[in-house]
PDB file of N, CA and C in Angstrom:
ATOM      1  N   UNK A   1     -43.362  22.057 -25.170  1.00  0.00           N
ATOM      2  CA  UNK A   1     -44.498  22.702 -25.800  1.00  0.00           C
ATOM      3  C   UNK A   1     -44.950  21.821 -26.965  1.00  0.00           C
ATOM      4  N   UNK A   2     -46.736  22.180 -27.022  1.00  0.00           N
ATOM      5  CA  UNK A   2     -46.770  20.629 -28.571  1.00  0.00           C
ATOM      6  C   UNK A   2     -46.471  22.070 -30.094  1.00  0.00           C
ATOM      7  N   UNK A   3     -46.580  21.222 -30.433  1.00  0.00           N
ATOM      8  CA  UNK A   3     -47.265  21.685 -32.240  1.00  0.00           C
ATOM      9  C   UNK A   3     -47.988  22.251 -31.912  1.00  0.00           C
ATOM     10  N   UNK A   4     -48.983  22.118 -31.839  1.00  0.00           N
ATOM     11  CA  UNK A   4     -50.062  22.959 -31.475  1.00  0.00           C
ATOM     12  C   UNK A   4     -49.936  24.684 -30.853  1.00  0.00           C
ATOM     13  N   UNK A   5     -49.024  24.582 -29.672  1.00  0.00           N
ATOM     14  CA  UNK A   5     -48.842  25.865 -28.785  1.00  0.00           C
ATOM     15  C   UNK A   5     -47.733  26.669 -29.594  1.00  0.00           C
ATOM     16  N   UNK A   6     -46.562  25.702 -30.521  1.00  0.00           N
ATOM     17  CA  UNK A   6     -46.200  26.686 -31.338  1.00  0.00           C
ATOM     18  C   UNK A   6     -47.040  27.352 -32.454  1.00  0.00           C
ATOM     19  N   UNK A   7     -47.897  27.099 -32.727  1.00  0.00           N
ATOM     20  CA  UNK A   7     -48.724  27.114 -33.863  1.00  0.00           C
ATOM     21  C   UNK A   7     -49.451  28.779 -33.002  1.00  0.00           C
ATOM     22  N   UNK A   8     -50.250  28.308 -31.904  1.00  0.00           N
ATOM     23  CA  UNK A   8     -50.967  29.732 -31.299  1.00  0.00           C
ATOM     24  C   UNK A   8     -49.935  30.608 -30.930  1.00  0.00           C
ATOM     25  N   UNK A   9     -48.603  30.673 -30.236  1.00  0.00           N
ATOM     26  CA  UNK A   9     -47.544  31.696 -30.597  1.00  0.00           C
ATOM     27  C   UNK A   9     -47.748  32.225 -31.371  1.00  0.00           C
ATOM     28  N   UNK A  10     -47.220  31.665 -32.961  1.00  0.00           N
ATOM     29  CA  UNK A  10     -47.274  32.341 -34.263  1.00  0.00           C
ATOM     30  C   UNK A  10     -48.234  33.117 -35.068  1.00  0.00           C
ATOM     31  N   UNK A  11     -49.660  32.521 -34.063  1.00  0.00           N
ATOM     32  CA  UNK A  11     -50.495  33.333 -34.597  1.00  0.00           C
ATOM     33  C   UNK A  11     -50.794  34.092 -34.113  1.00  0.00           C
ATOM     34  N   UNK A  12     -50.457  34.395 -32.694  1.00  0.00           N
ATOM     35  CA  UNK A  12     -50.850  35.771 -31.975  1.00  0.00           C
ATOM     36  C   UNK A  12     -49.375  36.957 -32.543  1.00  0.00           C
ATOM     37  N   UNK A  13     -48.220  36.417 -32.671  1.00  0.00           N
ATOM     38  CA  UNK A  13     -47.576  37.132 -33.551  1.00  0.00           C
ATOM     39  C   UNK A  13     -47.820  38.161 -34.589  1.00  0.00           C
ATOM     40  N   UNK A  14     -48.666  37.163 -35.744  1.00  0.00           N
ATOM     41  CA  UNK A  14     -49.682  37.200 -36.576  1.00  0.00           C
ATOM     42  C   UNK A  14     -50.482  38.179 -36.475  1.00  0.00           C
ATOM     43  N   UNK A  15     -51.304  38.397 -35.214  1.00  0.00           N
ATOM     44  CA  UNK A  15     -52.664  38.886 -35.549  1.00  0.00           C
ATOM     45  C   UNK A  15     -52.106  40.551 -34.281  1.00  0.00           C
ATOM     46  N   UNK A  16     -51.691  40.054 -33.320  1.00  0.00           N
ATOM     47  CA  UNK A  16     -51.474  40.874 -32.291  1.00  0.00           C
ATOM     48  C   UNK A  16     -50.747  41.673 -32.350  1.00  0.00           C
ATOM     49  N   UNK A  17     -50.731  43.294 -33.173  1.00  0.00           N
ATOM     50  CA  UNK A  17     -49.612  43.980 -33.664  1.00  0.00           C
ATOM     51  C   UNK A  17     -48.936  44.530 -32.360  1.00  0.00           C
ATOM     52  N   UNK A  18     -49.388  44.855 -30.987  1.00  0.00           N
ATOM     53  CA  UNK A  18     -49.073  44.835 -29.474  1.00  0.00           C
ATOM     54  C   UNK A  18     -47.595  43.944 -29.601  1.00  0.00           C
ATOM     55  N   UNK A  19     -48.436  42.616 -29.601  1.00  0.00           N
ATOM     56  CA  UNK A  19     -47.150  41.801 -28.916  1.00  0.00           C
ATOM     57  C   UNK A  19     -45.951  41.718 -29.892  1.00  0.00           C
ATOM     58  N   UNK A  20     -46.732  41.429 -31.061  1.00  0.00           N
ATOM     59  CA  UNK A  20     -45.384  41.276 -32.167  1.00  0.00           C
ATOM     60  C   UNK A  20     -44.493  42.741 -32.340  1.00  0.00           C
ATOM     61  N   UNK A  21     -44.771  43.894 -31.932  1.00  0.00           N
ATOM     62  CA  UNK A  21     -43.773  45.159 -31.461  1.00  0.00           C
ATOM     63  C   UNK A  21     -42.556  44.779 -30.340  1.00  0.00           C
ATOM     64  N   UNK A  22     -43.354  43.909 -29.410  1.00  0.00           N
ATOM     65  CA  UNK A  22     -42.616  43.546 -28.258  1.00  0.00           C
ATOM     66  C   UNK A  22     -41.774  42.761 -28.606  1.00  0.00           C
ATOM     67  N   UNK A  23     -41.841  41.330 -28.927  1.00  0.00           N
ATOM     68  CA  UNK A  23     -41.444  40.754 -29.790  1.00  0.00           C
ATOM     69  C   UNK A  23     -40.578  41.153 -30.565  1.00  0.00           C
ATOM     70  N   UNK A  24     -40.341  42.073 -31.805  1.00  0.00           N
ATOM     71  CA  UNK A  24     -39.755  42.491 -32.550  1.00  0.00           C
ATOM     72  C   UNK A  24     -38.242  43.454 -31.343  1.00  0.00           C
ATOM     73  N   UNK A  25     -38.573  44.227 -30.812  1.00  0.00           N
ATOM     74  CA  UNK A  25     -37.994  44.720 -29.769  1.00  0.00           C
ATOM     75  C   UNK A  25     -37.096  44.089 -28.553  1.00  0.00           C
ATOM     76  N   UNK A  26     -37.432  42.797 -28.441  1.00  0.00           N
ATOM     77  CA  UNK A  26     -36.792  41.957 -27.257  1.00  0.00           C
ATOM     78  C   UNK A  26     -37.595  40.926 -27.094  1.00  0.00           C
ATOM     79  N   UNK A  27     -37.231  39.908 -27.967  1.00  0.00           N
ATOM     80  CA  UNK A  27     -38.073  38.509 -27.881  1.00  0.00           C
ATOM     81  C   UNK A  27     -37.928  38.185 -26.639  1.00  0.00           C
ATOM     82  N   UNK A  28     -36.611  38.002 -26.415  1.00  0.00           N
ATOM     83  CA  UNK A  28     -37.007  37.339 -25.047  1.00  0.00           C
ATOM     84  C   UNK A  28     -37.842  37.821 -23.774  1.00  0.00           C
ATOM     85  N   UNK A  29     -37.810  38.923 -23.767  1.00  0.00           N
ATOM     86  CA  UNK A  29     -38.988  39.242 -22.732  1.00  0.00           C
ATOM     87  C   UNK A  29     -40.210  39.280 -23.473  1.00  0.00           C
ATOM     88  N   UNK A  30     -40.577  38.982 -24.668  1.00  0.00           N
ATOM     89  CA  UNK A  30     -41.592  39.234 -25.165  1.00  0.00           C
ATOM     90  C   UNK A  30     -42.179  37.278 -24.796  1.00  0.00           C
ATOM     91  N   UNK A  31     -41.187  36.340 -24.637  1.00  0.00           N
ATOM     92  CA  UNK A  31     -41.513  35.306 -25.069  1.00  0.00           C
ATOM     93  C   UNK A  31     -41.163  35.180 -23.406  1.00  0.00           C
ATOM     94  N   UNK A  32     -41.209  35.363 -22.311  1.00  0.00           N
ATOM     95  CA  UNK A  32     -40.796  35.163 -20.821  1.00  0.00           C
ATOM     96  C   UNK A  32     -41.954  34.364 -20.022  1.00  0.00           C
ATOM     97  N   UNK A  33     -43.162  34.399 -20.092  1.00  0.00           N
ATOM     98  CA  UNK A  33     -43.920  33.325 -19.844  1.00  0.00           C
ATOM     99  C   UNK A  33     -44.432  32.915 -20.834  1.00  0.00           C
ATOM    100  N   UNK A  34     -43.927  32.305 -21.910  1.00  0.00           N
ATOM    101  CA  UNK A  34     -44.127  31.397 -23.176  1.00  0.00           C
ATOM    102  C   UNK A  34     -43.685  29.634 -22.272  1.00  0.00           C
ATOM    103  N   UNK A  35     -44.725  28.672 -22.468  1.00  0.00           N
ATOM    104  CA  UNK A  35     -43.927  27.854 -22.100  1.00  0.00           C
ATOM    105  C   UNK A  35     -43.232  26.613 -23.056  1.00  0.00           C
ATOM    106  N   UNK A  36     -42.079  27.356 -23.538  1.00  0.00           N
ATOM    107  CA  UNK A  36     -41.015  26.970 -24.432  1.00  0.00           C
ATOM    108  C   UNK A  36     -40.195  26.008 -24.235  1.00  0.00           C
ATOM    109  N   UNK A  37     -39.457  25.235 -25.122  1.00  0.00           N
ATOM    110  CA  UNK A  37     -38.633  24.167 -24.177  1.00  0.00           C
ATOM    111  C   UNK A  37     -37.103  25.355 -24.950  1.00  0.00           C
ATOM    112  N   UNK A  38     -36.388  24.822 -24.708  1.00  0.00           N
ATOM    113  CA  UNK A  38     -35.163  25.869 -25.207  1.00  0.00           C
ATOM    114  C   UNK A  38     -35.053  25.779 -26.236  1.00  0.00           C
ATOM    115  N   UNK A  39     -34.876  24.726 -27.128  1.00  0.00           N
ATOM    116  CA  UNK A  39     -34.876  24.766 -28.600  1.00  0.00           C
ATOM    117  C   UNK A  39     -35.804  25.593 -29.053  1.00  0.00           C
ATOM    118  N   UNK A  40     -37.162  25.834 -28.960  1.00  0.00           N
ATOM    119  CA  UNK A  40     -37.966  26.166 -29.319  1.00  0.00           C
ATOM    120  C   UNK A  40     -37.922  27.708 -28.624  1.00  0.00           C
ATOM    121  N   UNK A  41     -36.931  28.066 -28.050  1.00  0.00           N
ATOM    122  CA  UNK A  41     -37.590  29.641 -27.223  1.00  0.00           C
ATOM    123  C   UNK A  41     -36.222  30.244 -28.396  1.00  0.00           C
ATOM    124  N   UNK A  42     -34.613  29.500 -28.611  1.00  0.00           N
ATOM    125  CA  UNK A  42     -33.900  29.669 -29.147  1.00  0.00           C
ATOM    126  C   UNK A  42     -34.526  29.879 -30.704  1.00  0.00           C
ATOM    127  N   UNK A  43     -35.196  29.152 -31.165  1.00  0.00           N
ATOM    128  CA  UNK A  43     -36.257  29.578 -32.645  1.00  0.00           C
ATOM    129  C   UNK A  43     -36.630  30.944 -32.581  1.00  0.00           C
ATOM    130  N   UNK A  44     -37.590  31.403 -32.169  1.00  0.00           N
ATOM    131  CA  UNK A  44     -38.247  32.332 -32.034  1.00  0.00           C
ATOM    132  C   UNK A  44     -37.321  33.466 -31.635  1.00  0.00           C
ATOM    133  N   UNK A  45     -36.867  33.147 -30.459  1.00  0.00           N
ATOM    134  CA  UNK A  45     -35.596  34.455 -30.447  1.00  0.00           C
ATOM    135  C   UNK A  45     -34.654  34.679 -30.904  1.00  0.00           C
ATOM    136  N   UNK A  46     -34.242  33.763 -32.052  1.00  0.00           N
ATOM    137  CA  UNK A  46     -33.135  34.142 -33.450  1.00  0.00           C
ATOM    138  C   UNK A  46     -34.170  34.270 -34.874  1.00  0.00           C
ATOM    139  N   UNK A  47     -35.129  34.439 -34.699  1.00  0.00           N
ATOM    140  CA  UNK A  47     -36.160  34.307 -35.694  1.00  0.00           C
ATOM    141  C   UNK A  47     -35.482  33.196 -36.714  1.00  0.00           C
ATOM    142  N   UNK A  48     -35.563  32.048 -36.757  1.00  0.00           N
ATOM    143  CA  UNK A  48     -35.504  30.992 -37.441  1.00  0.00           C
ATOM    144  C   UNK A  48     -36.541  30.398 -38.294  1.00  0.00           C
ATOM    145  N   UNK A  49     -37.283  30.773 -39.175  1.00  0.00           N
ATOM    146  CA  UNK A  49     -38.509  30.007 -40.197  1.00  0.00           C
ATOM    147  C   UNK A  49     -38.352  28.751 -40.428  1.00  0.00           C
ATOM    148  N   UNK A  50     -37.249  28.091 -40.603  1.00  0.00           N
ATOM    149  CA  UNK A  50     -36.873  26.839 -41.001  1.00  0.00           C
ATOM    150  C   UNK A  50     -36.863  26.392 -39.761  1.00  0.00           C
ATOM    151  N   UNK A  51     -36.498  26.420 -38.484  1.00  0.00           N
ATOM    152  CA  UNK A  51     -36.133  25.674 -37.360  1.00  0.00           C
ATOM    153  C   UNK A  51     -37.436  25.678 -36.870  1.00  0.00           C
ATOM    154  N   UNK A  52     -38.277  26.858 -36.670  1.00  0.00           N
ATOM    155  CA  UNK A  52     -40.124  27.045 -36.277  1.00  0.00           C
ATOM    156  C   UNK A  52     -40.852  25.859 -37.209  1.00  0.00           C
ATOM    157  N   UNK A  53     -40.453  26.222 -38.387  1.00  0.00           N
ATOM    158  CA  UNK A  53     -41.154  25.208 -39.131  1.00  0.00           C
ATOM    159  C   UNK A  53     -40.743  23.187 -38.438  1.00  0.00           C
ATOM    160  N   UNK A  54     -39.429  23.301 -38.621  1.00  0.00           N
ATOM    161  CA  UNK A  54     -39.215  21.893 -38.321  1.00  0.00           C
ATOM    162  C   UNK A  54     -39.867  20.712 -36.672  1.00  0.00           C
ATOM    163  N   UNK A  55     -39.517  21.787 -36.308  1.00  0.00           N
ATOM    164  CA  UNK A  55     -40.358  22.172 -34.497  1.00  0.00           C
ATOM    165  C   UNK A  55     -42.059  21.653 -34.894  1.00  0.00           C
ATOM    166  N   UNK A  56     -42.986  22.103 -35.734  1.00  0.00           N
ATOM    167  CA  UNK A  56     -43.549  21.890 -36.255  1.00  0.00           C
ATOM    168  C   UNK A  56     -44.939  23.357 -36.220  1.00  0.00           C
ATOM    169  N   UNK A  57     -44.185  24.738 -36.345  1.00  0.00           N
ATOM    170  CA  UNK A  57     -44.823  25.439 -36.631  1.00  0.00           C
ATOM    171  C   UNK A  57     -45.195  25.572 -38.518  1.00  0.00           C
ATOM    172  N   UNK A  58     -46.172  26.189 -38.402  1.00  0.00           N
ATOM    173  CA  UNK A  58     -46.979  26.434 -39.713  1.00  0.00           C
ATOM    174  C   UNK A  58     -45.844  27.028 -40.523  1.00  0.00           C
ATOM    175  N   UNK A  59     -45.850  26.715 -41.733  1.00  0.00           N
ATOM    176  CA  UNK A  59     -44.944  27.287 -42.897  1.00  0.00           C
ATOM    177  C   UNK A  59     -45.547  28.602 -43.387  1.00  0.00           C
ATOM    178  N   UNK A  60     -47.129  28.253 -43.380  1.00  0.00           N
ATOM    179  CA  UNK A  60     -47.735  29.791 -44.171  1.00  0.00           C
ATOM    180  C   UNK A  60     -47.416  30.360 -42.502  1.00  0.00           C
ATOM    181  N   UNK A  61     -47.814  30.319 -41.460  1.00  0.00           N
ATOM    182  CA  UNK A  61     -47.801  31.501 -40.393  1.00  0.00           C
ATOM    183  C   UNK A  61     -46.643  32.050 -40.037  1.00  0.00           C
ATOM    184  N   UNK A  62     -45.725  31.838 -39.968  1.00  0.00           N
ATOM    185  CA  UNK A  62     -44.492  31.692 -40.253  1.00  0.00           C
ATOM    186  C   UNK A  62     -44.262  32.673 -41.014  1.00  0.00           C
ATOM    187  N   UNK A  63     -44.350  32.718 -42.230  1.00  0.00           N
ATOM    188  CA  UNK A  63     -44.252  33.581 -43.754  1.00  0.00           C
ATOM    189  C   UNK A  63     -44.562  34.710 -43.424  1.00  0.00           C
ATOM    190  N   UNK A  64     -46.029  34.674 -42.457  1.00  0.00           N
ATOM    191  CA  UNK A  64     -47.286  35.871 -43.189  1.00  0.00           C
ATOM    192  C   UNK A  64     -47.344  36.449 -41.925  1.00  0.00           C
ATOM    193  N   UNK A  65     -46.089  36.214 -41.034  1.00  0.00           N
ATOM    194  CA  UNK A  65     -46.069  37.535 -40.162  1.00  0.00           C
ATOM    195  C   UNK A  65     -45.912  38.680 -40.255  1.00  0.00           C
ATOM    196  N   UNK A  66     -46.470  39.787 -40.447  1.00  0.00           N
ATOM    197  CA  UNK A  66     -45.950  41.159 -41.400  1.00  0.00           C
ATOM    198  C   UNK A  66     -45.242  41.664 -40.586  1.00  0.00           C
ATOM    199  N   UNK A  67     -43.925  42.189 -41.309  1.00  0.00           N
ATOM    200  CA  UNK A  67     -43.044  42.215 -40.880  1.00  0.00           C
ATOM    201  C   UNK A  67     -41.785  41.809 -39.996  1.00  0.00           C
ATOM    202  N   UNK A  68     -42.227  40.379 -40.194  1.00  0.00           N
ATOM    203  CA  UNK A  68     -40.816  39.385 -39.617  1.00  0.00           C
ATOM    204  C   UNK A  68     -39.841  38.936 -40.433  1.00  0.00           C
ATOM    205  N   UNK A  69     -40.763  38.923 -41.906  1.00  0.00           N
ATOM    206  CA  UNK A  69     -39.174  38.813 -42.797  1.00  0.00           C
ATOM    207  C   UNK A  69     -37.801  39.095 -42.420  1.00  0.00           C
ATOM    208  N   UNK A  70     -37.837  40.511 -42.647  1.00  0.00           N
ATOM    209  CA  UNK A  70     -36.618  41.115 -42.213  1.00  0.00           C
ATOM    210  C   UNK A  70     -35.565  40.927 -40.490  1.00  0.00           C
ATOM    211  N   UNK A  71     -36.352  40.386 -40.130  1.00  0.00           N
ATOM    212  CA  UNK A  71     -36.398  40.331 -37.775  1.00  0.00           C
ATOM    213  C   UNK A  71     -35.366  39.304 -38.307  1.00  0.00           C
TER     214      UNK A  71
END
């Protein structure tokens, strides 16, 4: 996956209170046709900010998911 496609993940996270329920509930089926490489599906489904970020997702989108802090 580029930079880029992690980047639109995070923002449908972001914006899509639908998916990010799902998400919040069972990433991995929330993320099941995501096309992820494993490092990157392993991010998201341990909620990692630092590892999303390094991958090269957004630092603010990342942040300003409401309610992923805590996930």
């Amino acid at each position: 996956m580029s930079r880029y496609d992690v980047n639109v993940l995070l923002y449908r996270l972001k914006k899509d209170r639908a998916f990010r329920e799902r998400f919040r509930s069972d990433p991995a089926a929330a993320l099941r046709g995501a096309d992820l490489t494993d490092e990157e599906r392993d991010a998201f489904v341990r909620w990692s900010p630092r590892r999303l970020n390094e991958l090269g997702g957004s630092l603010h989108l990342v942040l300003s998911i409401p309610g992923m802090e805590a996930h």
